[in-house]
PDB file of N, CA and C in Angstrom:
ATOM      1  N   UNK A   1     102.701-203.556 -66.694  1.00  0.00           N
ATOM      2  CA  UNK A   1     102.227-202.957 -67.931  1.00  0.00           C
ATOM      3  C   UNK A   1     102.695-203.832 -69.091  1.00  0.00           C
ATOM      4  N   UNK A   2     101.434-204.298 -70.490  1.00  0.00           N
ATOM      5  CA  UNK A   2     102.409-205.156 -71.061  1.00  0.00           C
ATOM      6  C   UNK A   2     103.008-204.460 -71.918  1.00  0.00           C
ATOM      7  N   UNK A   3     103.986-204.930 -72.917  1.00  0.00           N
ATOM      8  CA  UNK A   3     105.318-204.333 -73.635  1.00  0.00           C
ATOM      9  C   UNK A   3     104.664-203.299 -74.716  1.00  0.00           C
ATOM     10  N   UNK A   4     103.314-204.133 -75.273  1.00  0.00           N
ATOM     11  CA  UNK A   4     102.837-203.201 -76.070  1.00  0.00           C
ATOM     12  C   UNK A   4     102.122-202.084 -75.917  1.00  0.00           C
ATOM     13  N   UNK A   5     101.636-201.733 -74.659  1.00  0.00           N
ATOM     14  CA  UNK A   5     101.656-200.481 -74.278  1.00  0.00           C
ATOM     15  C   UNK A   5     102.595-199.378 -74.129  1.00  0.00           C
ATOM     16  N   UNK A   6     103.657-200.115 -73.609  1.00  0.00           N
ATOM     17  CA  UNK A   6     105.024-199.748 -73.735  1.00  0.00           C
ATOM     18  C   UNK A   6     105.326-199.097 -75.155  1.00  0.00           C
ATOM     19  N   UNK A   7     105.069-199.898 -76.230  1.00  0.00           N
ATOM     20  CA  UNK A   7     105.342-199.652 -77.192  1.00  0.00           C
ATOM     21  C   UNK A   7     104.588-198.583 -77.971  1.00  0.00           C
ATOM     22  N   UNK A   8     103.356-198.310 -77.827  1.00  0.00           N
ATOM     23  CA  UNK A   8     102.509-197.432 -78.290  1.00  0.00           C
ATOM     24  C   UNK A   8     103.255-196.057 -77.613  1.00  0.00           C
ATOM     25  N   UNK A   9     103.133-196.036 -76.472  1.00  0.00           N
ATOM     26  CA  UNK A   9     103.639-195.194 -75.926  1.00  0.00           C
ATOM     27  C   UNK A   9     105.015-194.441 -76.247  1.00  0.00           C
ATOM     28  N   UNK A  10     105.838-194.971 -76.717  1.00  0.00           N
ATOM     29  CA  UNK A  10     107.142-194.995 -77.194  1.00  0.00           C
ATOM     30  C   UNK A  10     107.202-194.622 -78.650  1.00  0.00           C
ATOM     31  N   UNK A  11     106.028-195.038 -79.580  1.00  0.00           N
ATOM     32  CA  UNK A  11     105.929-194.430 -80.690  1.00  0.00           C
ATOM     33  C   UNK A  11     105.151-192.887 -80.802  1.00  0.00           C
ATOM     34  N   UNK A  12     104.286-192.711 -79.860  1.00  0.00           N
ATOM     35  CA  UNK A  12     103.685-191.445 -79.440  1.00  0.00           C
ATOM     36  C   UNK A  12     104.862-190.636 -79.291  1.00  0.00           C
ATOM     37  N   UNK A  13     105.495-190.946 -78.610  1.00  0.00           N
ATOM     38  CA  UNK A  13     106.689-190.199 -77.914  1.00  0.00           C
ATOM     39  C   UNK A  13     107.617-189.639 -79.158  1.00  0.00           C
ATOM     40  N   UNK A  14     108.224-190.748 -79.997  1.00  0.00           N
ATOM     41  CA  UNK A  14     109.082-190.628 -81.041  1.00  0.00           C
ATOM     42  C   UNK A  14     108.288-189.190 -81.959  1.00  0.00           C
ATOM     43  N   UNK A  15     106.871-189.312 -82.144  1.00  0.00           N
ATOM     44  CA  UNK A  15     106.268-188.275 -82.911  1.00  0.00           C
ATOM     45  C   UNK A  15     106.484-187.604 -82.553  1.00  0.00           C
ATOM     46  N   UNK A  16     106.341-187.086 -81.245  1.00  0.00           N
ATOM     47  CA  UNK A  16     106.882-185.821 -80.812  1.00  0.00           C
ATOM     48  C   UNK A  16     107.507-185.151 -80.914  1.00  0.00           C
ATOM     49  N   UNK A  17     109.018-185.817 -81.776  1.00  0.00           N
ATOM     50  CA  UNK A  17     110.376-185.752 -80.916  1.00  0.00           C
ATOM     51  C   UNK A  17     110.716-184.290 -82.379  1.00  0.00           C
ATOM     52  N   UNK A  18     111.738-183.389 -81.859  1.00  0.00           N
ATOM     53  CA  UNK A  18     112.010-182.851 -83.666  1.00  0.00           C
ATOM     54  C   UNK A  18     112.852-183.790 -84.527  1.00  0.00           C
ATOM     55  N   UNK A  19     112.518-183.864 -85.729  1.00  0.00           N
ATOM     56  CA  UNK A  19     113.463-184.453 -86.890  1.00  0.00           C
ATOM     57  C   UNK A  19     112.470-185.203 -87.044  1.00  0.00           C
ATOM     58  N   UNK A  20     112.304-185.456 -88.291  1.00  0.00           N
ATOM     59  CA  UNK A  20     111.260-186.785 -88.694  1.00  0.00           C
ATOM     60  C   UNK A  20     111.866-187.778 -89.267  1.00  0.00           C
ATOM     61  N   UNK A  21     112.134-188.914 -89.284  1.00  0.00           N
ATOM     62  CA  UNK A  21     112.136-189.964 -90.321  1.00  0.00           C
ATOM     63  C   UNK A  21     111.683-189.979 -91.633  1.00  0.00           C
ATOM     64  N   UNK A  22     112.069-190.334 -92.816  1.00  0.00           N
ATOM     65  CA  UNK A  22     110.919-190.162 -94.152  1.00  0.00           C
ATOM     66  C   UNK A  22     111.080-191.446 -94.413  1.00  0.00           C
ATOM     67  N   UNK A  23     110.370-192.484 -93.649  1.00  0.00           N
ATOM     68  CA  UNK A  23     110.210-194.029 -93.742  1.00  0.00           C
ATOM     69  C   UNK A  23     109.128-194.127 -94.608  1.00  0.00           C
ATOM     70  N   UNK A  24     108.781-194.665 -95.617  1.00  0.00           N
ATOM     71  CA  UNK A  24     107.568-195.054 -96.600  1.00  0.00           C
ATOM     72  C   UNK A  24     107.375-196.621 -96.404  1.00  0.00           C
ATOM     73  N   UNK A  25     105.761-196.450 -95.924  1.00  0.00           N
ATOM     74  CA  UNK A  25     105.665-198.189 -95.091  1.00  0.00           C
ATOM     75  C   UNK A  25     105.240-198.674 -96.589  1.00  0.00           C
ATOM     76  N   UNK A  26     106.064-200.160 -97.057  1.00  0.00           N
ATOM     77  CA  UNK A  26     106.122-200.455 -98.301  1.00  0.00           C
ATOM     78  C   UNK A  26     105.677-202.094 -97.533  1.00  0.00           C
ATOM     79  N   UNK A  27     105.322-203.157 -98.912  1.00  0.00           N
ATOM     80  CA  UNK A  27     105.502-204.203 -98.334  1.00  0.00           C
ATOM     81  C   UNK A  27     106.689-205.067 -98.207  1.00  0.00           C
ATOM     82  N   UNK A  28     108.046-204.302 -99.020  1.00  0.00           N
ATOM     83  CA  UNK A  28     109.219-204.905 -98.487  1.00  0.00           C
ATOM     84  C   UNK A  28     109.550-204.803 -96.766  1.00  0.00           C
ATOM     85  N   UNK A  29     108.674-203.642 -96.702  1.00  0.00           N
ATOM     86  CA  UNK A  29     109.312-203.370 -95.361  1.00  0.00           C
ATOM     87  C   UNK A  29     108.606-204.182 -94.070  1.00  0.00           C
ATOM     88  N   UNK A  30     107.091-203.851 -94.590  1.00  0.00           N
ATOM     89  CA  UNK A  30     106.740-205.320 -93.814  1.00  0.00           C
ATOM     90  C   UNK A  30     106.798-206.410 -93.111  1.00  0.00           C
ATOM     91  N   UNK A  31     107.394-207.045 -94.690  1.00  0.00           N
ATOM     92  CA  UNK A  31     107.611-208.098 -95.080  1.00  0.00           C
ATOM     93  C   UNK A  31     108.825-208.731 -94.411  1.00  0.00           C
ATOM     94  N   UNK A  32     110.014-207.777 -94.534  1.00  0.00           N
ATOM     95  CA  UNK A  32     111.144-207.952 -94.261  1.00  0.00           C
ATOM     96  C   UNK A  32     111.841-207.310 -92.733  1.00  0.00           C
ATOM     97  N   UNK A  33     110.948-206.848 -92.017  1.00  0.00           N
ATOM     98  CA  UNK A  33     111.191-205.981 -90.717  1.00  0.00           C
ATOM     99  C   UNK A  33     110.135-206.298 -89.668  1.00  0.00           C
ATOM    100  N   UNK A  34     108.804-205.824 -90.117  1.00  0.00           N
ATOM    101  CA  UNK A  34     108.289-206.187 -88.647  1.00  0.00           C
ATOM    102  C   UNK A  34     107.215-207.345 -88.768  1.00  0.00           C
ATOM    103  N   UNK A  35     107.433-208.239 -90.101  1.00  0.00           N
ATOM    104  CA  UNK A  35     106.773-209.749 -89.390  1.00  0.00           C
ATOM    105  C   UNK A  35     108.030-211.012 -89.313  1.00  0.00           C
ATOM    106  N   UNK A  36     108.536-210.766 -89.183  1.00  0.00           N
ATOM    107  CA  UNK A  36     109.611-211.824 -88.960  1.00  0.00           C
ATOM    108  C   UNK A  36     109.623-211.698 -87.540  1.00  0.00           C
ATOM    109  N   UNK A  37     110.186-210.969 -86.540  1.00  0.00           N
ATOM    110  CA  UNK A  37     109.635-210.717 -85.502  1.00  0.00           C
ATOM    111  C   UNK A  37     108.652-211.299 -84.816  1.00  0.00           C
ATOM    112  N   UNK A  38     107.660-210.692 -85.220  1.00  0.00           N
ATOM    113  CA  UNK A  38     106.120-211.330 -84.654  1.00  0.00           C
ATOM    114  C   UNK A  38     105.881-212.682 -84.871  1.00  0.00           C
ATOM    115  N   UNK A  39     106.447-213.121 -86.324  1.00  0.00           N
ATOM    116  CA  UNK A  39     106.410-214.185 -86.299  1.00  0.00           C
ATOM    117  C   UNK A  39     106.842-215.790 -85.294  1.00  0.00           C
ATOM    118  N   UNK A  40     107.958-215.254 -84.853  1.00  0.00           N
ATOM    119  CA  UNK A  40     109.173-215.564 -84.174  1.00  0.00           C
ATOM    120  C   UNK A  40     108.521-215.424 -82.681  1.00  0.00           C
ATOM    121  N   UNK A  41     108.511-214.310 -82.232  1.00  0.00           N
ATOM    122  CA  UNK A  41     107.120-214.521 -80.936  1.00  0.00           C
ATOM    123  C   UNK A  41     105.817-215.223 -80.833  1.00  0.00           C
ATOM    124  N   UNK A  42     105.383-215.191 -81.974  1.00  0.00           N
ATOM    125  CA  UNK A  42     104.473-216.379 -81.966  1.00  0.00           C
ATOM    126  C   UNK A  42     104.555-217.791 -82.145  1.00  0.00           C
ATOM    127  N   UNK A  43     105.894-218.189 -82.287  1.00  0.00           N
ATOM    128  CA  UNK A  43     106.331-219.078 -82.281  1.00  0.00           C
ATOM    129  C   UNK A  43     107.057-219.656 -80.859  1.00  0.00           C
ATOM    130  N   UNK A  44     107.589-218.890 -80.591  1.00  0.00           N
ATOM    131  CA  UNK A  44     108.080-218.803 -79.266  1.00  0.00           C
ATOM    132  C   UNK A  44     106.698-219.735 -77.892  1.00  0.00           C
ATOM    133  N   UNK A  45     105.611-219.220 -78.365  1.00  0.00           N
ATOM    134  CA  UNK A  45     104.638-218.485 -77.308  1.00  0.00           C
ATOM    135  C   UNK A  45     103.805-219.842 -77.537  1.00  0.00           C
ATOM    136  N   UNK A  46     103.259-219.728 -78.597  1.00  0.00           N
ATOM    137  CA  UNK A  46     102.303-221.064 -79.137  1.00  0.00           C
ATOM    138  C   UNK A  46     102.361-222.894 -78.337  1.00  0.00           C
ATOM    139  N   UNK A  47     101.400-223.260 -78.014  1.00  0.00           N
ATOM    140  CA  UNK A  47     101.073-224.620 -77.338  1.00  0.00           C
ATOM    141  C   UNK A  47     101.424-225.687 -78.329  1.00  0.00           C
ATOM    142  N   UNK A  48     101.398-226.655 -78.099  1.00  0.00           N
ATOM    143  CA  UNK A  48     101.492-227.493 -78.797  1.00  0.00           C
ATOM    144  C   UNK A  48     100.004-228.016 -79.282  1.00  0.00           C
ATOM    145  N   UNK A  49      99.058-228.081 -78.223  1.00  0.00           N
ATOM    146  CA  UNK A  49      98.010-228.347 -78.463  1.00  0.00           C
ATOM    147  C   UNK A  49      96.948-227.097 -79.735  1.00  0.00           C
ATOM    148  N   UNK A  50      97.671-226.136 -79.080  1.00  0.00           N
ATOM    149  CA  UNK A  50      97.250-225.036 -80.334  1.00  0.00           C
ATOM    150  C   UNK A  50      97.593-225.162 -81.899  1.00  0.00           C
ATOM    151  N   UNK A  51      98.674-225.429 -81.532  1.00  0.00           N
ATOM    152  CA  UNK A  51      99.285-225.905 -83.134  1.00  0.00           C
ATOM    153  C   UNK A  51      99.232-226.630 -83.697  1.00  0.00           C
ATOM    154  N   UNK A  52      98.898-228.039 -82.726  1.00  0.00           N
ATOM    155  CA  UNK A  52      98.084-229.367 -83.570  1.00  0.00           C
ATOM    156  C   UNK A  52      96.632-229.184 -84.050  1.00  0.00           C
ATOM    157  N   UNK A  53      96.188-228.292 -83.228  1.00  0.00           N
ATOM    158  CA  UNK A  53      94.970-227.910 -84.190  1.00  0.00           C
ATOM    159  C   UNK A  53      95.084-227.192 -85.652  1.00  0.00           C
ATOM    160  N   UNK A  54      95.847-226.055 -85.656  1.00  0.00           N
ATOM    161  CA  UNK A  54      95.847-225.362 -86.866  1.00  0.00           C
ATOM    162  C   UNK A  54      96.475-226.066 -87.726  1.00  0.00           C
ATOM    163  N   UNK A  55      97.211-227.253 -87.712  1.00  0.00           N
ATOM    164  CA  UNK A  55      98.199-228.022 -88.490  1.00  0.00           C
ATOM    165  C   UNK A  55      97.710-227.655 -89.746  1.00  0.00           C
ATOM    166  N   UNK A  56      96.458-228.523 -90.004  1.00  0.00           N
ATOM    167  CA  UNK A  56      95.277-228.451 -91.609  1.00  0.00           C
ATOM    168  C   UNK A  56      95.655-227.024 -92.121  1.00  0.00           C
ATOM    169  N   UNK A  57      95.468-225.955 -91.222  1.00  0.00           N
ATOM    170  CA  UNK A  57      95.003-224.575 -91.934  1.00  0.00           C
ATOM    171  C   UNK A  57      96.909-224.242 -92.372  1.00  0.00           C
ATOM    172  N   UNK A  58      97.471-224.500 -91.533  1.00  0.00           N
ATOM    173  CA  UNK A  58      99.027-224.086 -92.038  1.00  0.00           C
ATOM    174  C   UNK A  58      99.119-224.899 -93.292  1.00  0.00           C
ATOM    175  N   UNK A  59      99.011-226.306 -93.278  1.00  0.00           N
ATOM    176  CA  UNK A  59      99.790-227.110 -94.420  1.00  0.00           C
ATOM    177  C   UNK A  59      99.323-226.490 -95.421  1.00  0.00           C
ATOM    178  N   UNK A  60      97.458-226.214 -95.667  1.00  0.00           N
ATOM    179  CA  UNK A  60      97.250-225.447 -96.737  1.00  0.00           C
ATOM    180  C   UNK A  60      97.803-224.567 -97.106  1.00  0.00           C
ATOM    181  N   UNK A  61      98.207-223.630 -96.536  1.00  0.00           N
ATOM    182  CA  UNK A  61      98.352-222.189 -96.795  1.00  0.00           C
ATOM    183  C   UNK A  61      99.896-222.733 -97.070  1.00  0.00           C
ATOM    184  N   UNK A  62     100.551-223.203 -96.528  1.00  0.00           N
ATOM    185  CA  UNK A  62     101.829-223.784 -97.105  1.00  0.00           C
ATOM    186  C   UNK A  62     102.057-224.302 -98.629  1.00  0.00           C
ATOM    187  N   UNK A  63     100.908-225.172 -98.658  1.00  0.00           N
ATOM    188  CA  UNK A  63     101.300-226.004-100.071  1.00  0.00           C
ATOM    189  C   UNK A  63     100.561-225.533-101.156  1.00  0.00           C
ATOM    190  N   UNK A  64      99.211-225.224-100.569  1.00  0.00           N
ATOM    191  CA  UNK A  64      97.905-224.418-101.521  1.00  0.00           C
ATOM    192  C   UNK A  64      98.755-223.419-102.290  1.00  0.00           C
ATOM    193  N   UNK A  65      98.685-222.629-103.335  1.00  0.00           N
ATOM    194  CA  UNK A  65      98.789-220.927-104.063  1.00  0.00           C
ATOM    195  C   UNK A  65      97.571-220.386-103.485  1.00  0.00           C
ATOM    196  N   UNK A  66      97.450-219.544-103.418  1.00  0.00           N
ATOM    197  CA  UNK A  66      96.245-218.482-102.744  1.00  0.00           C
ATOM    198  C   UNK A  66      96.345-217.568-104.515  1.00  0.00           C
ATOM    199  N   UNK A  67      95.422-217.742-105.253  1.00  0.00           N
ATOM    200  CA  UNK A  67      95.176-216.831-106.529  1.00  0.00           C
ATOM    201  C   UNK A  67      94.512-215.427-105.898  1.00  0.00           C
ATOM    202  N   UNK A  68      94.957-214.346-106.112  1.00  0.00           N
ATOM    203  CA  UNK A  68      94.500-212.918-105.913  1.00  0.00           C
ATOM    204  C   UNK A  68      92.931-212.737-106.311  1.00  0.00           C
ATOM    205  N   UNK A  69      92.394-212.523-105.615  1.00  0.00           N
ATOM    206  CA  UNK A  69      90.594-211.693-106.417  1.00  0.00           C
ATOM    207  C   UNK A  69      90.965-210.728-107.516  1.00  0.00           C
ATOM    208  N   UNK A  70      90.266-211.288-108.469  1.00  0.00           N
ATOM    209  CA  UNK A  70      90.189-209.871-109.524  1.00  0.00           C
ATOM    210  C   UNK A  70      90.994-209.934-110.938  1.00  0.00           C
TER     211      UNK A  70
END
């Protein structure tokens, strides 16, 4: 079974449970909790040949500003 089934499952479960959490999903929290993580697994995981492809699209997004719509 993979982990993230695991994991769905495990958050189903937590709802269940009595007592609630009063977590407010913010983008510090995001930001600072669950993509660092993912990030880090995808790093882990990634080819080399995969990553010499995206090189172009990272450096941009690296060096580029991205201006907001609107």
């Amino acid at each position: 079974m993979p982990y993230t089934v695991g994991l769905v499952l495990a958050g189903i479960g937590l709802y269940f449970l009595p007592g609630r959490l009063d977590i407010q999903l913010s983008k510090d929290l995001i930001f600072q909790v669950f993509l660092p993580p993912l990030v880090f697994e995808a790093a882990l995981y990634i080819t080399w040949g995969e990553l010499r492809k995206d090189v172009p699209v990272i450096g941009r997004l690296a060096v580029v500003p991205i201006r907001p719509v609107g």
